[in-house]
C-alpha atoms as a PDB file:
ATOM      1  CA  UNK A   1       0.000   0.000   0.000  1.00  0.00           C
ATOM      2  CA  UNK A   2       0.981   3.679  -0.541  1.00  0.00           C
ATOM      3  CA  UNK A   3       1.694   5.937   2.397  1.00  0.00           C
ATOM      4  CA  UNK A   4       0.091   8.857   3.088  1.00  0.00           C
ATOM      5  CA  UNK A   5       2.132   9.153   6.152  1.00  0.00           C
ATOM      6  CA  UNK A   6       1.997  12.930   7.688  1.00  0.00           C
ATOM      7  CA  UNK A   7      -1.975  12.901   7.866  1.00  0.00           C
ATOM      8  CA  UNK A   8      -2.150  15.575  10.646  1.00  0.00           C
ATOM      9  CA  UNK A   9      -0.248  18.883  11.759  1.00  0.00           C
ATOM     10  CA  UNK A  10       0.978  16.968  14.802  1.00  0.00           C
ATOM     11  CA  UNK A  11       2.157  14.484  12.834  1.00  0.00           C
ATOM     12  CA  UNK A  12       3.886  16.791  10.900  1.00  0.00           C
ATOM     13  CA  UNK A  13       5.443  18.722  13.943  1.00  0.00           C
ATOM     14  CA  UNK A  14       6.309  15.688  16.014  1.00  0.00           C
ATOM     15  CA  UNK A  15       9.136  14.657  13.076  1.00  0.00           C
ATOM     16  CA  UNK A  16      10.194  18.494  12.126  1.00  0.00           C
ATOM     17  CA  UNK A  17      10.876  18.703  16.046  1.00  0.00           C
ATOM     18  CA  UNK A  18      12.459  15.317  16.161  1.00  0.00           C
ATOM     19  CA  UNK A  19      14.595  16.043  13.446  1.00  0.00           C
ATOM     20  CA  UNK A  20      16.017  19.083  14.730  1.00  0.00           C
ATOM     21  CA  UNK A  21      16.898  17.821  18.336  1.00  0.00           C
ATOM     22  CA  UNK A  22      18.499  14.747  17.146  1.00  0.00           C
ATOM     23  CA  UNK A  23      20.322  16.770  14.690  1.00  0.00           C
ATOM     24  CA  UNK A  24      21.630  19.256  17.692  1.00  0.00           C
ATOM     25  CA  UNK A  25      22.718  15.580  20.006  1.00  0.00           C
ATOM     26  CA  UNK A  26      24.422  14.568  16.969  1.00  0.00           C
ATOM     27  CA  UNK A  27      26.610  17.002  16.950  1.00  0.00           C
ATOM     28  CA  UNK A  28      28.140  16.028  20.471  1.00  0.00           C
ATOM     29  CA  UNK A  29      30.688  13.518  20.752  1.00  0.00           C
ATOM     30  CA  UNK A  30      29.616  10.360  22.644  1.00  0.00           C
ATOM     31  CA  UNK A  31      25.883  10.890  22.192  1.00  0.00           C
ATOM     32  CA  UNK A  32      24.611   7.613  23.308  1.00  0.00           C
ATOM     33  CA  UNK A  33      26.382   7.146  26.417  1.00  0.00           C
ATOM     34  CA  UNK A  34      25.496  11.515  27.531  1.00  0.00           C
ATOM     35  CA  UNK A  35      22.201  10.289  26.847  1.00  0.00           C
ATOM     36  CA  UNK A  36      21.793   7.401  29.188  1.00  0.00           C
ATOM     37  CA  UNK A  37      23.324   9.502  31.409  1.00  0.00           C
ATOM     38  CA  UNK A  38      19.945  11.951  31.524  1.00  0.00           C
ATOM     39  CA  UNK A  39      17.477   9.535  32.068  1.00  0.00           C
ATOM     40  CA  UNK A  40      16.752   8.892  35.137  1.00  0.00           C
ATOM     41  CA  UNK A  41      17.039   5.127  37.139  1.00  0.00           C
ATOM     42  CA  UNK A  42      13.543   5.006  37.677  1.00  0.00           C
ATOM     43  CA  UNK A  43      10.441   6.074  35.827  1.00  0.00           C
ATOM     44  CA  UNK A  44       7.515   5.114  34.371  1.00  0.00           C
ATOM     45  CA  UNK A  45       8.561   3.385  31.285  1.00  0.00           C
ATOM     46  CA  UNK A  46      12.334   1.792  30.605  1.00  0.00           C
ATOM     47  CA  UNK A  47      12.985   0.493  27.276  1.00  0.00           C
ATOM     48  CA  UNK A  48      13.588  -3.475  27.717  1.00  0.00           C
ATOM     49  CA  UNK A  49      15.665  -4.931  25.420  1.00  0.00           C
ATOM     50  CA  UNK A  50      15.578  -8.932  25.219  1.00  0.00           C
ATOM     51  CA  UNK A  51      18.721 -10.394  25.280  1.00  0.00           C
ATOM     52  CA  UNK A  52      18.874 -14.032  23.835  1.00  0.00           C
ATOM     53  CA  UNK A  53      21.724 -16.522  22.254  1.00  0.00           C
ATOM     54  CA  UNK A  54      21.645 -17.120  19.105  1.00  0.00           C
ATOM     55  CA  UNK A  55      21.169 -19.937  16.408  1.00  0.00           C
ATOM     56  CA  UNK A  56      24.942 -21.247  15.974  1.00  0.00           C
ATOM     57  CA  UNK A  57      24.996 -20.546  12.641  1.00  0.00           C
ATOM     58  CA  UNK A  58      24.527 -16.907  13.427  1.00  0.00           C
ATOM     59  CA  UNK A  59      26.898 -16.307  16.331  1.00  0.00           C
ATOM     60  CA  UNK A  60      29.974 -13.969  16.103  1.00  0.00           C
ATOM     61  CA  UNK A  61      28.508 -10.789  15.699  1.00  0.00           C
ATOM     62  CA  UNK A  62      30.084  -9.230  18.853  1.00  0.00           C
ATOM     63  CA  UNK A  63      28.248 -10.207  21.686  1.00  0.00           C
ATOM     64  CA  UNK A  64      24.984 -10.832  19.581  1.00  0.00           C
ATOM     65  CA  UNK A  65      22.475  -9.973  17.504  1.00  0.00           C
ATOM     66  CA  UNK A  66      20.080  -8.720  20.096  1.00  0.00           C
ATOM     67  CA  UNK A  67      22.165  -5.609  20.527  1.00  0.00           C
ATOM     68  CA  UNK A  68      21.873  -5.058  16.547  1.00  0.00           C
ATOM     69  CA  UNK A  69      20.913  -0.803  16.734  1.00  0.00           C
ATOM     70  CA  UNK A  70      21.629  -0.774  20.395  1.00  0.00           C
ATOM     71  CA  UNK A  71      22.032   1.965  22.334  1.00  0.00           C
ATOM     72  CA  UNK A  72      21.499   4.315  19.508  1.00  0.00           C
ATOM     73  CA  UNK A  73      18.189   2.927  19.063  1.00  0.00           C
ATOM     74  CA  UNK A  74      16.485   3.194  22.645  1.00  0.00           C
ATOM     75  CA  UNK A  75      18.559   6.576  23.401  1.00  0.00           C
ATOM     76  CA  UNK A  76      16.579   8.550  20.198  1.00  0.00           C
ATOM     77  CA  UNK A  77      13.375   6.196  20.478  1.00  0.00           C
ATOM     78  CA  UNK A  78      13.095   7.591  24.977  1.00  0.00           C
ATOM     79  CA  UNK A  79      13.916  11.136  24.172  1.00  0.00           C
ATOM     80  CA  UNK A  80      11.156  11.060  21.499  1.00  0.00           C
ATOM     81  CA  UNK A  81       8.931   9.386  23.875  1.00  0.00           C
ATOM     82  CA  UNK A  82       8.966  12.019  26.800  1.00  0.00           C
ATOM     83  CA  UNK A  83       9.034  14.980  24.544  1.00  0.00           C
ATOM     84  CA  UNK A  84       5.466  13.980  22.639  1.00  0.00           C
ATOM     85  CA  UNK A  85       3.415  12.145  25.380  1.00  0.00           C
ATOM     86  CA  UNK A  86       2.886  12.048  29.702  1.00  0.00           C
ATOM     87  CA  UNK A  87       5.286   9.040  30.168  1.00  0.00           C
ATOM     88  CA  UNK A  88       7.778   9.675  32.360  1.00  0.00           C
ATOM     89  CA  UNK A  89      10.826   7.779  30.732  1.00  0.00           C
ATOM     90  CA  UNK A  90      13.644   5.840  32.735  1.00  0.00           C
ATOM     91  CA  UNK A  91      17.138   4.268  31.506  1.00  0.00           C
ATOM     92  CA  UNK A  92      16.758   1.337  29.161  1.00  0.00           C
ATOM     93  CA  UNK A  93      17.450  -1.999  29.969  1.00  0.00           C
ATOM     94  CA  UNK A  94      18.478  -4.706  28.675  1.00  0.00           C
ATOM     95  CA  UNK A  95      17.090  -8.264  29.778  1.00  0.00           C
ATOM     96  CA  UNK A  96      17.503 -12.097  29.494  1.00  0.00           C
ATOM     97  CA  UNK A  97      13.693 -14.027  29.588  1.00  0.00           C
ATOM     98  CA  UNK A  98      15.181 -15.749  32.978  1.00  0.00           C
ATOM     99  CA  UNK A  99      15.661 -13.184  34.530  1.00  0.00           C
ATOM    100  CA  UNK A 100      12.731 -12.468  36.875  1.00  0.00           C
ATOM    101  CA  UNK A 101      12.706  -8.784  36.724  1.00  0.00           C
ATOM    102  CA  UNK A 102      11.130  -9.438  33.205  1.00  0.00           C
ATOM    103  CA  UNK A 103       7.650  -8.932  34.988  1.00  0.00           C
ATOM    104  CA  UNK A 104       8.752  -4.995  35.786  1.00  0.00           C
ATOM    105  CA  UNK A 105       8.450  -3.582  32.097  1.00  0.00           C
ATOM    106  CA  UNK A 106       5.246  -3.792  30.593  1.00  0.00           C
ATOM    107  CA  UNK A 107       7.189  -3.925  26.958  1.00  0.00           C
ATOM    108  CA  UNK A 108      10.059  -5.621  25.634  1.00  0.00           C
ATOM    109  CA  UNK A 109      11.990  -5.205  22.118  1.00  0.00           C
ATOM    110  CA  UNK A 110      13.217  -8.058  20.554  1.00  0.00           C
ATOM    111  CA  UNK A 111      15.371  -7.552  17.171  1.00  0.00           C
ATOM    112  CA  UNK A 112      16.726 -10.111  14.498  1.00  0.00           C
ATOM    113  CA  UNK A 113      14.289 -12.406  15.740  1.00  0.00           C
ATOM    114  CA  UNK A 114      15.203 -14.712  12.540  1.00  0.00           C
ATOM    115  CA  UNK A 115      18.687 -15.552  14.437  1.00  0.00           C
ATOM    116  CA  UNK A 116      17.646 -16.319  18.030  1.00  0.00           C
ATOM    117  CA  UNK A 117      17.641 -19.645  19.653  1.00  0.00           C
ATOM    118  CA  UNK A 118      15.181 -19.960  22.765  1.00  0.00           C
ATOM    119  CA  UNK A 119      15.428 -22.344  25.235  1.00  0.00           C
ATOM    120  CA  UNK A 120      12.430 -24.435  26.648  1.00  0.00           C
ATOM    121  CA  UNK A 121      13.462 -22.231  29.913  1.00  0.00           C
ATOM    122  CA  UNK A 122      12.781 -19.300  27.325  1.00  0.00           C
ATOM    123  CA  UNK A 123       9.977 -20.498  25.793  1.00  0.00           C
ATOM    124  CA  UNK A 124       8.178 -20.972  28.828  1.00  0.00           C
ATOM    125  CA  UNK A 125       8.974 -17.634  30.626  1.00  0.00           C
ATOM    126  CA  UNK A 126       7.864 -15.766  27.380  1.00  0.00           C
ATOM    127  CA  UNK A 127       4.564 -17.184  27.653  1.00  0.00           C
ATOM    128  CA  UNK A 128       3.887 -16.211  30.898  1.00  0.00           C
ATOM    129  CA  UNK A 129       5.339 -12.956  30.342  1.00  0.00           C
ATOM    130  CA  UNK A 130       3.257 -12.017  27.443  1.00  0.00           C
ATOM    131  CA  UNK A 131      -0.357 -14.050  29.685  1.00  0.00           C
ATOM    132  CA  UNK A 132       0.411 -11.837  31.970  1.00  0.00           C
ATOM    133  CA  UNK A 133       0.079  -8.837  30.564  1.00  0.00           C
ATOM    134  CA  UNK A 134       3.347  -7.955  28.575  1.00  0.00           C
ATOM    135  CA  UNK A 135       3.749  -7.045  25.118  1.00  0.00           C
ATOM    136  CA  UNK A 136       6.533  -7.792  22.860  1.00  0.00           C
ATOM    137  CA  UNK A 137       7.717  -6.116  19.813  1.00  0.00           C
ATOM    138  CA  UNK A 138       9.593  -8.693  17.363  1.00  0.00           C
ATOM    139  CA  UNK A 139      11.517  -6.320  14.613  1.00  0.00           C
ATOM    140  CA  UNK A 140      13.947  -6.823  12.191  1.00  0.00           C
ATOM    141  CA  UNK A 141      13.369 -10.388  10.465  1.00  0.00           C
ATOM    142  CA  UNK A 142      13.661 -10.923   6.424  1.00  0.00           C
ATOM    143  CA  UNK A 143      12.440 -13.600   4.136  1.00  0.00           C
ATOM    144  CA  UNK A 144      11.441 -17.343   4.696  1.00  0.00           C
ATOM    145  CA  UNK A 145      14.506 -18.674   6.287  1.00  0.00           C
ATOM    146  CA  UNK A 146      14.367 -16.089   9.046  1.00  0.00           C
ATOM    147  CA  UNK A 147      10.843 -16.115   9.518  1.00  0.00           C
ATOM    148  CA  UNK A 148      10.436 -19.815   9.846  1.00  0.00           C
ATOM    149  CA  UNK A 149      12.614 -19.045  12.563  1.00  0.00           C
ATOM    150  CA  UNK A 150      10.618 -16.990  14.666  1.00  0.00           C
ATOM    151  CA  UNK A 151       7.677 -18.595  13.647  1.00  0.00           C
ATOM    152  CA  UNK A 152       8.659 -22.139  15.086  1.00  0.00           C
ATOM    153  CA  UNK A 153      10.026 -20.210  18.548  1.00  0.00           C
ATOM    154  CA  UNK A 154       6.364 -18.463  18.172  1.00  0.00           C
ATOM    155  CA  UNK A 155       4.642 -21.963  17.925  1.00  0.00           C
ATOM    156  CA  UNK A 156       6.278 -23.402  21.073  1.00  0.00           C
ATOM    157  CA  UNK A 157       5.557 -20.340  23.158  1.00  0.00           C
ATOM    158  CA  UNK A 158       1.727 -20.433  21.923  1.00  0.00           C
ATOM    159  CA  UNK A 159       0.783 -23.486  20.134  1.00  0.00           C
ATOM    160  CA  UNK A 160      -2.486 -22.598  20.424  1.00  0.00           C
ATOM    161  CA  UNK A 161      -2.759 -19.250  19.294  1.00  0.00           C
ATOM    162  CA  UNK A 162      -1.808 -18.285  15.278  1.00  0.00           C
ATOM    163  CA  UNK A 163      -0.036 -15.568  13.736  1.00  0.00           C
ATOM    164  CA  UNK A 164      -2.493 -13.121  12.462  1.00  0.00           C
ATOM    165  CA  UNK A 165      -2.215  -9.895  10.497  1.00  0.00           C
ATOM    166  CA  UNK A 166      -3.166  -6.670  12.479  1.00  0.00           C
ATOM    167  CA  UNK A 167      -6.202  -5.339  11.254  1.00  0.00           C
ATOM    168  CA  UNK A 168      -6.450  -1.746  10.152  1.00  0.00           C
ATOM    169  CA  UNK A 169      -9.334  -1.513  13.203  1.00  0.00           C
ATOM    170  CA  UNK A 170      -7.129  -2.287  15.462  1.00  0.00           C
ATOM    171  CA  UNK A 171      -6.389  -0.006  18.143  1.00  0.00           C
ATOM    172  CA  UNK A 172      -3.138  -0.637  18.158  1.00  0.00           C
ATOM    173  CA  UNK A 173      -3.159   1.495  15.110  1.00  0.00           C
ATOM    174  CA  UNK A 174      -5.428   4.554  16.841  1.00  0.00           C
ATOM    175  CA  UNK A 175      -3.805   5.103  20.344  1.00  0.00           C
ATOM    176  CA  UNK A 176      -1.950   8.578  19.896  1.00  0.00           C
ATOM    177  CA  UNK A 177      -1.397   8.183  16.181  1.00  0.00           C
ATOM    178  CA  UNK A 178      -4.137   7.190  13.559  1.00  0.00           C
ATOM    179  CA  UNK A 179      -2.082   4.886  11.331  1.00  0.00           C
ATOM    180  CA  UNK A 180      -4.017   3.928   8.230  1.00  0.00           C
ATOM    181  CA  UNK A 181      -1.411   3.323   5.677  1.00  0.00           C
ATOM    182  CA  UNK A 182       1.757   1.728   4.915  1.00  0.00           C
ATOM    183  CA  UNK A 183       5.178   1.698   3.753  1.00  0.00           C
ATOM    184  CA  UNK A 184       8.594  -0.120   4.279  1.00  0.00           C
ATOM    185  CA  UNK A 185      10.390   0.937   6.824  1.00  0.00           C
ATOM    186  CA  UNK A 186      14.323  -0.511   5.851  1.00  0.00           C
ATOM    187  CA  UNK A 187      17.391  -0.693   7.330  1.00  0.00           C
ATOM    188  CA  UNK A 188      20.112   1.805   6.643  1.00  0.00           C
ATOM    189  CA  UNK A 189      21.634  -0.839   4.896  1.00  0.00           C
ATOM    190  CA  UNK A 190      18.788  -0.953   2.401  1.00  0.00           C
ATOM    191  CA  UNK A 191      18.163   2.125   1.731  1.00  0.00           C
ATOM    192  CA  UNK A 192      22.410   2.538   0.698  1.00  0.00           C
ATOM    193  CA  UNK A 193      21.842  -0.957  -0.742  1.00  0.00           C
ATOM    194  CA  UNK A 194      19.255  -1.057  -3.207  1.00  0.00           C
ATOM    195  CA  UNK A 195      18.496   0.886  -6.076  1.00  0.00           C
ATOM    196  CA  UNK A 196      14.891   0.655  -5.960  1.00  0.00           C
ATOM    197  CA  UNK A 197      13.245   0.299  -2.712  1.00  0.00           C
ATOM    198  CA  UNK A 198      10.229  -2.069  -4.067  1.00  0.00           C
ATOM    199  CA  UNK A 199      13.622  -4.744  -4.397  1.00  0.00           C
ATOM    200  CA  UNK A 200      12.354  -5.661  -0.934  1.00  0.00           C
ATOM    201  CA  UNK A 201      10.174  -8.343   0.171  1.00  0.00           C
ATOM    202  CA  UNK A 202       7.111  -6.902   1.022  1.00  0.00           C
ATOM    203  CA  UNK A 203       6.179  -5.439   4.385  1.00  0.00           C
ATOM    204  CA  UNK A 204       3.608  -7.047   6.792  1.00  0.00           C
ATOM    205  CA  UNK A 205       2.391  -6.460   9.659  1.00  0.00           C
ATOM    206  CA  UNK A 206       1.372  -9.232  12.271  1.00  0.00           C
ATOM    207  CA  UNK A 207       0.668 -10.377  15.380  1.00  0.00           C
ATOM    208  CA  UNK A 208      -0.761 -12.881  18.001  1.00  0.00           C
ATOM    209  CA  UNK A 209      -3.830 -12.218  20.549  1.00  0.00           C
ATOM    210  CA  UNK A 210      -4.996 -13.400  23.353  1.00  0.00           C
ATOM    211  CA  UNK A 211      -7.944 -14.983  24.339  1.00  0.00           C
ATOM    212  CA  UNK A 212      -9.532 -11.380  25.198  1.00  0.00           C
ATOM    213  CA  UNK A 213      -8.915 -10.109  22.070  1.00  0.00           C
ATOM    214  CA  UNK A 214      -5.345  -8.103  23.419  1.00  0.00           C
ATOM    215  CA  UNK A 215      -2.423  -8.017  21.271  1.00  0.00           C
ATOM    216  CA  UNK A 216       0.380  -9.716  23.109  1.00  0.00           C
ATOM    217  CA  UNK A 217       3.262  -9.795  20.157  1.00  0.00           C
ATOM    218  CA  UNK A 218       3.231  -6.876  17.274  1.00  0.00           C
ATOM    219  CA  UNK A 219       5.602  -8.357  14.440  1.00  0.00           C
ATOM    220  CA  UNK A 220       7.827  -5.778  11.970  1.00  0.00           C
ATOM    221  CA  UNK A 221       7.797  -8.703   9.276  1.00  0.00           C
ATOM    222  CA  UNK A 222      10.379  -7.787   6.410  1.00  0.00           C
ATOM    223  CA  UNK A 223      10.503  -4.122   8.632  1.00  0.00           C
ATOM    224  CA  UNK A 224      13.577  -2.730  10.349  1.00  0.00           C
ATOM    225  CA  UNK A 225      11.700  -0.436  12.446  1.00  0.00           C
ATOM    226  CA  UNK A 226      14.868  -0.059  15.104  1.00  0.00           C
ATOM    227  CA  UNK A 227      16.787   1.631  12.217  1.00  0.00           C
ATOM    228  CA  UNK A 228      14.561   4.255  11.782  1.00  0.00           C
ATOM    229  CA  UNK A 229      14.822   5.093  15.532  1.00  0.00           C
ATOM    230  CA  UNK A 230      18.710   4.984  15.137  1.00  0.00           C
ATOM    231  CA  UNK A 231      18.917   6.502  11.786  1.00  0.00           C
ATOM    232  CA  UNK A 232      16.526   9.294  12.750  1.00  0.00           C
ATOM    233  CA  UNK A 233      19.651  12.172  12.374  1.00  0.00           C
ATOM    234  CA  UNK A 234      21.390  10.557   9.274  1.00  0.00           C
ATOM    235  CA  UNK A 235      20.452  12.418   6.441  1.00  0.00           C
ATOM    236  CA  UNK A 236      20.013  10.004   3.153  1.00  0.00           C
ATOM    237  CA  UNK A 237      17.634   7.791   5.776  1.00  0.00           C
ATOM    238  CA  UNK A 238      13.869   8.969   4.189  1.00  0.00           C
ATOM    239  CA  UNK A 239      11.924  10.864   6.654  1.00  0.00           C
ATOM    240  CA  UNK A 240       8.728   9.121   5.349  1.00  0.00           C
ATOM    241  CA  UNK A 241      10.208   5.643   7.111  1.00  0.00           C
ATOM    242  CA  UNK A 242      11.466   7.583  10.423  1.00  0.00           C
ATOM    243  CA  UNK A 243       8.130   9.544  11.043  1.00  0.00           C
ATOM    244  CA  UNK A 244       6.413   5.698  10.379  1.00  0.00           C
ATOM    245  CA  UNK A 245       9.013   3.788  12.776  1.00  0.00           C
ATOM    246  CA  UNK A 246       8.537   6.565  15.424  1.00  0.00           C
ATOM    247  CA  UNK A 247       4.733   6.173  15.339  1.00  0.00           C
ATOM    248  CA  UNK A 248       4.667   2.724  15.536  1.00  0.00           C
ATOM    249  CA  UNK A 249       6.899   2.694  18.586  1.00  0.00           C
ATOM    250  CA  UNK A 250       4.761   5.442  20.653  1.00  0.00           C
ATOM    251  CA  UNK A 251       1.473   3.826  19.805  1.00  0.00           C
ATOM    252  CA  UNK A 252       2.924   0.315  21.004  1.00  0.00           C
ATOM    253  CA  UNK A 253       3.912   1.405  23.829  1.00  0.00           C
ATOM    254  CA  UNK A 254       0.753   2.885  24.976  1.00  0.00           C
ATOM    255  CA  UNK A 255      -0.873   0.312  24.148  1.00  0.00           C
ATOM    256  CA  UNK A 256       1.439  -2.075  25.950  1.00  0.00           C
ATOM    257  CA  UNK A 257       1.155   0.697  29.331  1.00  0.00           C
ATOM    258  CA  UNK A 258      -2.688   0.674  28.991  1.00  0.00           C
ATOM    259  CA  UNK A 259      -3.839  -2.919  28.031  1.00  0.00           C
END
């Protein structure tokens, strides 16, 4: 589908106003790390980042491919956050499934999903995570291979629920931002990378419910969503894909705080 992607004035202002602060912390040396130095230890809302191990054929990318974007990511996503809504923001954090403080962030982020390898420890403590109330965003998977993946991990965490795509009723899609249309959001990579953007594998957006009708896992299928958080202040990223990655993060979050 076509975007029409800056439907309202606020729209509009939220990503002139985002692009002009990021552009000002770019400027300073060692941006990430002065930036988890302003937010505060505790807050409202910290950024949980899974950390997993991944599928031996995939290891060696520095300590793994959950920290793909990271911090850049979180540190541009939280100063977003705070400016444009009420949530009072905290440090991110990043978090193994065993670990029990899992049940003290409401959301978790969970990138290159294609590459991880869960154990039934994993598997298990996801499920109740998610049953009891969390919400997990799965970002940054491509193609068959790496969806097969994610789908299989999916299957042992809820064998009884399916994969579903997110309806455009869904209000997911209507918390603080009305999102009726879509486009790819790439990596930085891909946008460098390809010539022509419709190269890609098309976009999709998915998920998995409950048994109340509450969206437990929002899936970035053939979407690198992170990027456009982290790539928000590099200029030959399209600001058509950031002000879409941004909105989808804010709205999921809400939705994760408030359901």
């Amino acid at each position: 589908m076509a975007a029409r992607l800056l439907t309202t004035p606020l729209a509009s202002l939220v990503v002139t106003a985002l692009a002009a602060t990021l552009a000002a912390i770019a400027l300073t040396p060692g941006m990430a790390a002065q930036l988890d130095e302003d937010f505060p230890a505790v807050g409202e809302f910290h950024f949980a980042r899974m950390i997993y191990t991944d599928l031996p054929q995939y290891r060696g990318f520095g300590g793994g491919w959950w920290q793909q974007d990271y911090p850049r990511a979180e540190a541009h996503l939280l100063v977003t956050l705070e400016r444009y809504t009420r949530i009072h923001v905290a440090e991110p954090v990043a978090v193994r499934l065993t670990d029990d403080s899992i049940f003290d962030y409401p959301w978790l982020y969970a990138t290159q999903v294609g590459y991880w390898d869960l154990s039934d420890e994993e598997v298990a403590r996801l499920r109740e995570y998610l049953l009891r109330g969390g919400f997990l965003m799965a970002d940054d998977f491509w193609g068959e291979d790496e969806r097969a993946v994610f789908e299989a991990s999916m299957a042992r965490v809820f064998p009884e629920r399916p994969i579903v795509e997110i309806k455009p009723d869904d209000a997911v899609l209507h918390v603080m931002y009305t999102i009726d249309e879509f486009t790819q959001i790439p990596g930085l990579r891909h946008v460098r990378g390809f010539r022509n953007l419709k190269d890609l594998p098309p976009p999709r957006w998915r998920g998995i419910y409950d048994a109340h009708g509450r969206l437990m896992v929002g899936m970035n299928y053939n979407q690198d969503v992170g990027d456009s958080w982290e790539e928000a202040d590099t200029p030959d990223y399209p600001e058509p894909m950031t002000a879409l990655g941004y909105r989808f993060a804010i709205n999921y979050i809400i939705y994760a705080m408030t359901h």
